[in-house]
Each structure stands twice: as structure tokens, then as C-alpha cells.
PDB file of N, CA and C in Angstrom:
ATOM      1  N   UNK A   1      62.561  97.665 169.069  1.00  0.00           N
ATOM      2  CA  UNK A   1      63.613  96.725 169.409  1.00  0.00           C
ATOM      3  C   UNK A   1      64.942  97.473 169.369  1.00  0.00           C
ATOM      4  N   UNK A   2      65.782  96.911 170.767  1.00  0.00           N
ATOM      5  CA  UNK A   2      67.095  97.655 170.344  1.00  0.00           C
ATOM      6  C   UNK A   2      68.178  96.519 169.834  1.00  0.00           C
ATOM      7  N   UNK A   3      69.647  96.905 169.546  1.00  0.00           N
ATOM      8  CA  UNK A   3      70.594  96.139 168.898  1.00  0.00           C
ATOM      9  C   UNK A   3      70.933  95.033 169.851  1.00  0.00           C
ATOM     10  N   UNK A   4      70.757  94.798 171.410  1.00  0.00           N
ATOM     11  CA  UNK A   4      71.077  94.255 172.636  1.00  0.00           C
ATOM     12  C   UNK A   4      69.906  93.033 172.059  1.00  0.00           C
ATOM     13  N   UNK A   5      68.592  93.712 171.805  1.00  0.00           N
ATOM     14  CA  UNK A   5      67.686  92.899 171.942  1.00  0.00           C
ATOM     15  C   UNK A   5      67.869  91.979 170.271  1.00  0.00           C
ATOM     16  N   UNK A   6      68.087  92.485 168.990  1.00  0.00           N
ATOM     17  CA  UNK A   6      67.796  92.212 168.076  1.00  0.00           C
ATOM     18  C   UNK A   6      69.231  91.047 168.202  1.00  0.00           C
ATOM     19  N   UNK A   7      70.164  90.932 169.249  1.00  0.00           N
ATOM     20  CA  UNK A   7      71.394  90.323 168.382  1.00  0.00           C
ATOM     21  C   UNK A   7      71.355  89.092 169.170  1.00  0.00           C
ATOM     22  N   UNK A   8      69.965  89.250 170.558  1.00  0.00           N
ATOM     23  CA  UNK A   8      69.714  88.433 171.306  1.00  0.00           C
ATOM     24  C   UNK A   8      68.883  86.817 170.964  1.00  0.00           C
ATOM     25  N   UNK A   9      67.726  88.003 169.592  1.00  0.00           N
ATOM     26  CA  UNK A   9      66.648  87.247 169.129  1.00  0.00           C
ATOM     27  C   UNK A   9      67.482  86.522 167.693  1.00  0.00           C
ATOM     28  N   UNK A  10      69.182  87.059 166.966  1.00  0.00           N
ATOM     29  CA  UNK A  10      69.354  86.682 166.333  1.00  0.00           C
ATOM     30  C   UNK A  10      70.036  85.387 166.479  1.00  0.00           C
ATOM     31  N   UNK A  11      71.004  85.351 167.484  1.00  0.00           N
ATOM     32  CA  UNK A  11      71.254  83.762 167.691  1.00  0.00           C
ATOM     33  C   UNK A  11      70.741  83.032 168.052  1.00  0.00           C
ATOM     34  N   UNK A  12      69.077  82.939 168.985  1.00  0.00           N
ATOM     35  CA  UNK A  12      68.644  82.237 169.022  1.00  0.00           C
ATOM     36  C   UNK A  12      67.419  81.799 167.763  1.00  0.00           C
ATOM     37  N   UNK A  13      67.490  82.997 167.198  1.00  0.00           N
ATOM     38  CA  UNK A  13      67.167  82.571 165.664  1.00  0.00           C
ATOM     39  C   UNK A  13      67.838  81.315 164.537  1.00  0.00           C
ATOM     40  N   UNK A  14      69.528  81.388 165.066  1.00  0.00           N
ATOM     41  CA  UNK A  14      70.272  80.848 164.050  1.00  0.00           C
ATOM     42  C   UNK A  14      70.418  79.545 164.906  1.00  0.00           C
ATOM     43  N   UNK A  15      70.300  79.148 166.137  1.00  0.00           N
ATOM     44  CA  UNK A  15      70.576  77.644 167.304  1.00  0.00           C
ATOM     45  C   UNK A  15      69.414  76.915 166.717  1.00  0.00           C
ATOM     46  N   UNK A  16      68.057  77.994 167.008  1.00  0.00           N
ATOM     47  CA  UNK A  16      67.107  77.004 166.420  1.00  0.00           C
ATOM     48  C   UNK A  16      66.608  76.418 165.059  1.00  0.00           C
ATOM     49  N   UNK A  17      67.395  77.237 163.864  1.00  0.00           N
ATOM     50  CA  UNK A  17      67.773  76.761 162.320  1.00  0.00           C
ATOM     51  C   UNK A  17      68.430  75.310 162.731  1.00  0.00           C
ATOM     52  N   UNK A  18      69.527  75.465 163.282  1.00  0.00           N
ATOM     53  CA  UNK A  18      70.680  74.501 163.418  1.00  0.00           C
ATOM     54  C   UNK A  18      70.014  73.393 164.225  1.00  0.00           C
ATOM     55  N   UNK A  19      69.353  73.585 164.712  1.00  0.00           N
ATOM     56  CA  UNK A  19      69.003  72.721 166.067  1.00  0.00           C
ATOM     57  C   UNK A  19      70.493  72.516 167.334  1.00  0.00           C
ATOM     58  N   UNK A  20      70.549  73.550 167.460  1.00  0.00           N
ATOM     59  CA  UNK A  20      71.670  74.061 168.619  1.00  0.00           C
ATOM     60  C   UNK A  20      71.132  74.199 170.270  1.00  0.00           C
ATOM     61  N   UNK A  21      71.638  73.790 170.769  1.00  0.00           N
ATOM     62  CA  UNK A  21      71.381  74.160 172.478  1.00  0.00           C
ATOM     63  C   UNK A  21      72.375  75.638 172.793  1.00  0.00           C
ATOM     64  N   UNK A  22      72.213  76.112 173.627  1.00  0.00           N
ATOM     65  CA  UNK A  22      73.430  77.283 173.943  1.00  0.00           C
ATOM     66  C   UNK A  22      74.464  76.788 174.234  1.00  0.00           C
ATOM     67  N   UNK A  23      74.003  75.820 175.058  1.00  0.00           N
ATOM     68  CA  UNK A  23      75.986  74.903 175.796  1.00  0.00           C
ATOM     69  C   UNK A  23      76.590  74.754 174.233  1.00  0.00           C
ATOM     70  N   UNK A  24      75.675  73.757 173.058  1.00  0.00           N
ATOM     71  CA  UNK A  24      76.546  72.998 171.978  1.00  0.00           C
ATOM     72  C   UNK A  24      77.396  74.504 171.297  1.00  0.00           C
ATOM     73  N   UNK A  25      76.367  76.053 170.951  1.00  0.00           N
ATOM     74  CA  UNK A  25      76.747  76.791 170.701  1.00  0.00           C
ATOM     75  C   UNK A  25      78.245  77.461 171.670  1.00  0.00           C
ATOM     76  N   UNK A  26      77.788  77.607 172.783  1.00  0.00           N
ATOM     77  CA  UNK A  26      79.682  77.364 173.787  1.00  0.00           C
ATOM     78  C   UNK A  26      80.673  77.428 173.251  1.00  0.00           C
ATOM     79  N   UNK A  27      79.926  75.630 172.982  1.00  0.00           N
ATOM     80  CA  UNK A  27      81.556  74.804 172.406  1.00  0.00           C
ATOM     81  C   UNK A  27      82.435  74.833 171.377  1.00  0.00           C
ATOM     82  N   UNK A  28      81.223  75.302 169.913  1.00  0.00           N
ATOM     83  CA  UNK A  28      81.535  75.139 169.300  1.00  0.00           C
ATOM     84  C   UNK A  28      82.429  76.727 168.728  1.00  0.00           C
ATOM     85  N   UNK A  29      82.284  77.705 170.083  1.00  0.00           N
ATOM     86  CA  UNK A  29      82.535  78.821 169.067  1.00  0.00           C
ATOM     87  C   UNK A  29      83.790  79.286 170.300  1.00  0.00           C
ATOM     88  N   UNK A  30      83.879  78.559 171.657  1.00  0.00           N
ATOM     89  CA  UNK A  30      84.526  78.650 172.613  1.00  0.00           C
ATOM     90  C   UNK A  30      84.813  80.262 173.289  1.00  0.00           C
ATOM     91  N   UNK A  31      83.123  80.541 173.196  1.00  0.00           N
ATOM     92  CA  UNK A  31      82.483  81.718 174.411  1.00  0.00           C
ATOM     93  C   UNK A  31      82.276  81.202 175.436  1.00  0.00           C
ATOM     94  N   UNK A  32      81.956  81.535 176.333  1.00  0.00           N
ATOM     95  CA  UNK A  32      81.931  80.849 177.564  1.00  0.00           C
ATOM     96  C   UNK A  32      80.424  80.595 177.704  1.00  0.00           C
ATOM     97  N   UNK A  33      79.984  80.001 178.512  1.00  0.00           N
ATOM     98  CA  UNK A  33      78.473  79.856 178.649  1.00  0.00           C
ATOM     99  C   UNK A  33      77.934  80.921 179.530  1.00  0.00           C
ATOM    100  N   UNK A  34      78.539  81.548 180.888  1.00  0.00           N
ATOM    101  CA  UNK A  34      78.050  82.981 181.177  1.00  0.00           C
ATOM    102  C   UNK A  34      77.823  84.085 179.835  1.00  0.00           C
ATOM    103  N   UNK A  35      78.850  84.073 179.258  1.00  0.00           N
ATOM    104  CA  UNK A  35      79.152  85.468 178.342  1.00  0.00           C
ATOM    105  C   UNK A  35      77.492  85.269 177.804  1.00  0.00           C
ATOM    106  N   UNK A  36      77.099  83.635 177.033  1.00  0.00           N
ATOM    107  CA  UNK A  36      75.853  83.688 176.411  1.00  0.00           C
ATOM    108  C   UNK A  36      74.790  83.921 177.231  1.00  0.00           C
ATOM    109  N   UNK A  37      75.166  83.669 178.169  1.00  0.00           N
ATOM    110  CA  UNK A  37      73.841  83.122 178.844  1.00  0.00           C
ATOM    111  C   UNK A  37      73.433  85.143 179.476  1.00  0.00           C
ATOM    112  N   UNK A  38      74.226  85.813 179.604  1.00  0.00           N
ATOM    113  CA  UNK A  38      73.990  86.919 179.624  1.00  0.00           C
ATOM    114  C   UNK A  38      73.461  88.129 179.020  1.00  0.00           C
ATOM    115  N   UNK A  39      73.831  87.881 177.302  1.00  0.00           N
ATOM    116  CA  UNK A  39      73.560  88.096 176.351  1.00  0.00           C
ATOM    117  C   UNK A  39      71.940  87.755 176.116  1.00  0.00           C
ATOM    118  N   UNK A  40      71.710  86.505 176.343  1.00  0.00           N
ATOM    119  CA  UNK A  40      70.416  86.000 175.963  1.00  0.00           C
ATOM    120  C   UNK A  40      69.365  86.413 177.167  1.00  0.00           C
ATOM    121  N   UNK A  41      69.620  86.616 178.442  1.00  0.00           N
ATOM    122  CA  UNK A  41      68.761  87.104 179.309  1.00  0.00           C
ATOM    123  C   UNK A  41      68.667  88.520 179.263  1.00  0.00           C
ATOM    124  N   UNK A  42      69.782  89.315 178.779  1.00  0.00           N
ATOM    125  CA  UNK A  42      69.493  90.754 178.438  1.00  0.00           C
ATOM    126  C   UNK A  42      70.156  91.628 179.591  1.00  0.00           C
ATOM    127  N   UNK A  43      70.769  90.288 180.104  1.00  0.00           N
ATOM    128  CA  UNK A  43      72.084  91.117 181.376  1.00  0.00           C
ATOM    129  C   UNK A  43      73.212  92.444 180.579  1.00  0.00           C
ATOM    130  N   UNK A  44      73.211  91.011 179.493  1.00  0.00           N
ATOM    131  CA  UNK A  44      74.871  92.020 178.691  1.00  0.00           C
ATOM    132  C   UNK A  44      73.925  92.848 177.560  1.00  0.00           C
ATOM    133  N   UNK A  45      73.674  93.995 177.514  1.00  0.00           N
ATOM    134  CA  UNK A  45      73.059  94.421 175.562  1.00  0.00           C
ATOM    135  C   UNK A  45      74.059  95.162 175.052  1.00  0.00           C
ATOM    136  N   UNK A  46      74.981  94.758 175.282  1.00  0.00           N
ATOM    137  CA  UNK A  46      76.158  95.154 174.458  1.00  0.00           C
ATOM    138  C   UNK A  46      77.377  93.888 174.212  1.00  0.00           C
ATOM    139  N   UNK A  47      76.647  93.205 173.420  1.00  0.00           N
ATOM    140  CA  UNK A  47      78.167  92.078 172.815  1.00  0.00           C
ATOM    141  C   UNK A  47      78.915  92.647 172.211  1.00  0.00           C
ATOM    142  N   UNK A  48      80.398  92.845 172.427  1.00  0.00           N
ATOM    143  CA  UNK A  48      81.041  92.850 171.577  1.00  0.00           C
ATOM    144  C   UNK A  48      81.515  92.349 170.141  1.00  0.00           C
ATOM    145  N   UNK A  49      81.916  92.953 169.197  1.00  0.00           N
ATOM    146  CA  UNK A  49      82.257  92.628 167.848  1.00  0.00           C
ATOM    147  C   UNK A  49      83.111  91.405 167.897  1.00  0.00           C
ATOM    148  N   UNK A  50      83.755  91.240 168.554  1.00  0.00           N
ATOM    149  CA  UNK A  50      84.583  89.986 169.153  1.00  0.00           C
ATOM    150  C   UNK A  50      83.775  88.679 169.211  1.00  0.00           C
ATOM    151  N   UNK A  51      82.669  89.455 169.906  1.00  0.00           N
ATOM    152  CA  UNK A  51      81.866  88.131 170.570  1.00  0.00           C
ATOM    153  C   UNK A  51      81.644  87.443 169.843  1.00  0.00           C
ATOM    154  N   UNK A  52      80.785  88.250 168.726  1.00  0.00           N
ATOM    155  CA  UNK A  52      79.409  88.070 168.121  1.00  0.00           C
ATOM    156  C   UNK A  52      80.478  87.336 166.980  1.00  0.00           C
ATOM    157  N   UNK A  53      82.035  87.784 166.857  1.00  0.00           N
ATOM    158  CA  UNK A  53      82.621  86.771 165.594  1.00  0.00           C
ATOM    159  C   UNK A  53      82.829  85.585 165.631  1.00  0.00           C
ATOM    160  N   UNK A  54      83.017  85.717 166.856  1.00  0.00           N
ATOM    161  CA  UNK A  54      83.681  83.977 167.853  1.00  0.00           C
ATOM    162  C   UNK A  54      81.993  83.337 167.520  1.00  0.00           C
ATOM    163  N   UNK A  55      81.151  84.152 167.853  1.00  0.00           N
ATOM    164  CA  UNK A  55      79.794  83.095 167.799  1.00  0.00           C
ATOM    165  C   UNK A  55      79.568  82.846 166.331  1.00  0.00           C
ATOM    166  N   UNK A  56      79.617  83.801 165.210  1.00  0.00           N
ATOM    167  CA  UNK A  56      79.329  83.087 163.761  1.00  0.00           C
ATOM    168  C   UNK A  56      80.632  82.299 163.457  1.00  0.00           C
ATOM    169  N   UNK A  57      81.950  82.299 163.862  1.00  0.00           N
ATOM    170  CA  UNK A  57      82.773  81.502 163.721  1.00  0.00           C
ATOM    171  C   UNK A  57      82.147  79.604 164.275  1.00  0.00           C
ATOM    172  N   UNK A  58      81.893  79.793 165.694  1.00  0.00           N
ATOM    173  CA  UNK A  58      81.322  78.769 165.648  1.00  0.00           C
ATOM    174  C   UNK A  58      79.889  77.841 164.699  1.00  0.00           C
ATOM    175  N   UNK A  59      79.379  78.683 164.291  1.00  0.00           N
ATOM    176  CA  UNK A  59      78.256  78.995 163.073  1.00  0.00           C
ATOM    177  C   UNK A  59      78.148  78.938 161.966  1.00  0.00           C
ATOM    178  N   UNK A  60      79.935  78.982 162.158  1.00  0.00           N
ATOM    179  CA  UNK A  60      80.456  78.518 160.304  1.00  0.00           C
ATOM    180  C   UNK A  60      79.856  79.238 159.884  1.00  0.00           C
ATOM    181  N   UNK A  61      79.297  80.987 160.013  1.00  0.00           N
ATOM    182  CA  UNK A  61      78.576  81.758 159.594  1.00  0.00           C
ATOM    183  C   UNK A  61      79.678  83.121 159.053  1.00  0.00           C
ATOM    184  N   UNK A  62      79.340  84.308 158.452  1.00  0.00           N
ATOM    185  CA  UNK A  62      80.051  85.541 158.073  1.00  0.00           C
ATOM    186  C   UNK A  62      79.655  86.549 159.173  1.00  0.00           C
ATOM    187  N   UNK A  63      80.020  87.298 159.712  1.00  0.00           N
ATOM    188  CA  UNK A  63      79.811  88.431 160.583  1.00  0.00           C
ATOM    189  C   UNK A  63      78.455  89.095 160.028  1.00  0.00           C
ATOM    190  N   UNK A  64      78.782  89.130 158.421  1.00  0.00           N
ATOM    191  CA  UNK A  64      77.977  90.132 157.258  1.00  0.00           C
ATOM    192  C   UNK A  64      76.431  89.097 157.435  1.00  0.00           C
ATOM    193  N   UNK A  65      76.637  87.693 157.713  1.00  0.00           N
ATOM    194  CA  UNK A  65      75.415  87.076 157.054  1.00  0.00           C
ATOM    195  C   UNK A  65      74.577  86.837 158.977  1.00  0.00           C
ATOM    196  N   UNK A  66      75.976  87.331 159.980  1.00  0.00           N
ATOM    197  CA  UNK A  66      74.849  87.153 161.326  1.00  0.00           C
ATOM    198  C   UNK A  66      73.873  88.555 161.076  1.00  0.00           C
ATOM    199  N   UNK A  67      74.322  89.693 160.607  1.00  0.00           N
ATOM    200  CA  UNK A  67      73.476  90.933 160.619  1.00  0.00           C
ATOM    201  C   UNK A  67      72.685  91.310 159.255  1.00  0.00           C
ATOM    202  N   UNK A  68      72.898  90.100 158.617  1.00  0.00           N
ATOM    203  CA  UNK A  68      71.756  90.456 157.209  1.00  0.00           C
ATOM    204  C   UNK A  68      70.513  89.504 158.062  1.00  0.00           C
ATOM    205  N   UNK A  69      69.433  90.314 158.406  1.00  0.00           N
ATOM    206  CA  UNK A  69      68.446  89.916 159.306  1.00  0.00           C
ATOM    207  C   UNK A  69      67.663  90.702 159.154  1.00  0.00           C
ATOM    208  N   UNK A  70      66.529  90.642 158.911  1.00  0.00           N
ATOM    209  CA  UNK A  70      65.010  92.006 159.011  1.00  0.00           C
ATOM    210  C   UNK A  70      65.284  92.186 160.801  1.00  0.00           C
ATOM    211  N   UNK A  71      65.902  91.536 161.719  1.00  0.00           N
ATOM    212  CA  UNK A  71      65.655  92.041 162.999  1.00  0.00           C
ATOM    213  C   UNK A  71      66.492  93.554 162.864  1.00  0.00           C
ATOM    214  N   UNK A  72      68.126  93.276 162.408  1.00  0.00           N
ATOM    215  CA  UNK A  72      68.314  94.499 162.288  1.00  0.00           C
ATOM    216  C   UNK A  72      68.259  95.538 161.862  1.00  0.00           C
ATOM    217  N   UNK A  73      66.974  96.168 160.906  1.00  0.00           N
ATOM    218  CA  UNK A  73      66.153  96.714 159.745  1.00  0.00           C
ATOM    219  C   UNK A  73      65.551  97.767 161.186  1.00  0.00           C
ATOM    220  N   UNK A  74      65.783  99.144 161.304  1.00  0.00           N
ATOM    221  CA  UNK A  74      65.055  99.870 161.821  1.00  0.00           C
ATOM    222  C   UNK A  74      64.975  99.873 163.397  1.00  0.00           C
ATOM    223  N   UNK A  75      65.947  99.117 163.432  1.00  0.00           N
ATOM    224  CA  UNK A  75      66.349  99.344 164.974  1.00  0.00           C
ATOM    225  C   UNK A  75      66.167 100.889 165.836  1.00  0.00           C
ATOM    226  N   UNK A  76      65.759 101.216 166.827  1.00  0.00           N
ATOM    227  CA  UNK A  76      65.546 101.832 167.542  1.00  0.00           C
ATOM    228  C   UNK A  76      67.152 102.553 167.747  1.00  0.00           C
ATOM    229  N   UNK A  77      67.356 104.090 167.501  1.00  0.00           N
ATOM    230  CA  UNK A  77      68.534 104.792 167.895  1.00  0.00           C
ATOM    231  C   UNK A  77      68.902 104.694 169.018  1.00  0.00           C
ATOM    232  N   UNK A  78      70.102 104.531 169.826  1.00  0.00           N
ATOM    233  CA  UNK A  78      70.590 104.240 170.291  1.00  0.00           C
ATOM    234  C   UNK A  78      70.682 105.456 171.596  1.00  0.00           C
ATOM    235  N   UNK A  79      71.285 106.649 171.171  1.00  0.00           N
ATOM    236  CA  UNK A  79      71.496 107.548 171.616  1.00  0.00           C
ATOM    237  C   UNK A  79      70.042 108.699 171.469  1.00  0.00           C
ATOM    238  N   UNK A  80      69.682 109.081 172.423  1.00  0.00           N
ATOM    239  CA  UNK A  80      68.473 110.092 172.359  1.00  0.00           C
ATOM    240  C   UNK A  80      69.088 111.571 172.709  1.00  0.00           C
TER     241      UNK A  80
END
């Protein structure tokens, strides 16, 4: 798994805790619904640090507690 993929499987990890749709996630974190919807199909694998704050902001979440995750545990290097 790479970081594109692991940060892909992590919000829809945290919508379906919440019982979240992507639109309600949108709204509540005021990303746009392309930006997600790109992210989650694997268009974008690079969210920005920005993004990903605006999305645990909407999440009422910590930056620290979106990436305390076994997904991101052993991630695949980046650079070969």
C-alpha cells in the first residue's frame, strides 16, 4: 500500500465510523466534493497537508489522530 492509497482507505475508514456520506464530509470540512472525490478514486495520491487538515477539522479529529492508523504502519517507500 502506498500513502495516496492508505490516506484514501483512511477517510473512508473514519465516514464509515461516523456514518458520513462524502458530500456530508464536503460540508462539514468545506473541501470541495471534486478535491474528495479525486482523492478517493485515486485520481489525486497526493493530498495535501492542507487538505487532509481541513478534512480532520471537519472530523473534529487531530491531524496526529487521522495518521495514528495501522494503515500507515509500513507503507511502501515512496521514492525507489
Amino acid at each position: 500500500m502506498n500513502i495516496g492509497e492508505a490516506v484514501r482507505e483512511r477517510i473512508l475508514e473514519l465516514c464509515r465510523e461516523r456514518d458520513l456520506s462524502i458530500n456530508k464530509l464536503c460540508s462539514m470540512s468545506g473541501v470541495t466534493q471534486s478535491t474528495v472525490n479525486n482523492i478517493i478514486s485515486g485520481r489525486n495520491r497526493s493530498a495535501t497537508v492542507s487538505t487532509i487538515q481541513k478534512l480532520c477539522d471537519g472530523l473534529g479529529i487531530t491531524i496526529e489522530e487521522f495518521f495514528h492508523s495501522p494503515l500507515f504502519r509500513g507503507l511502501e517507500q515512496e521514492l525507489k
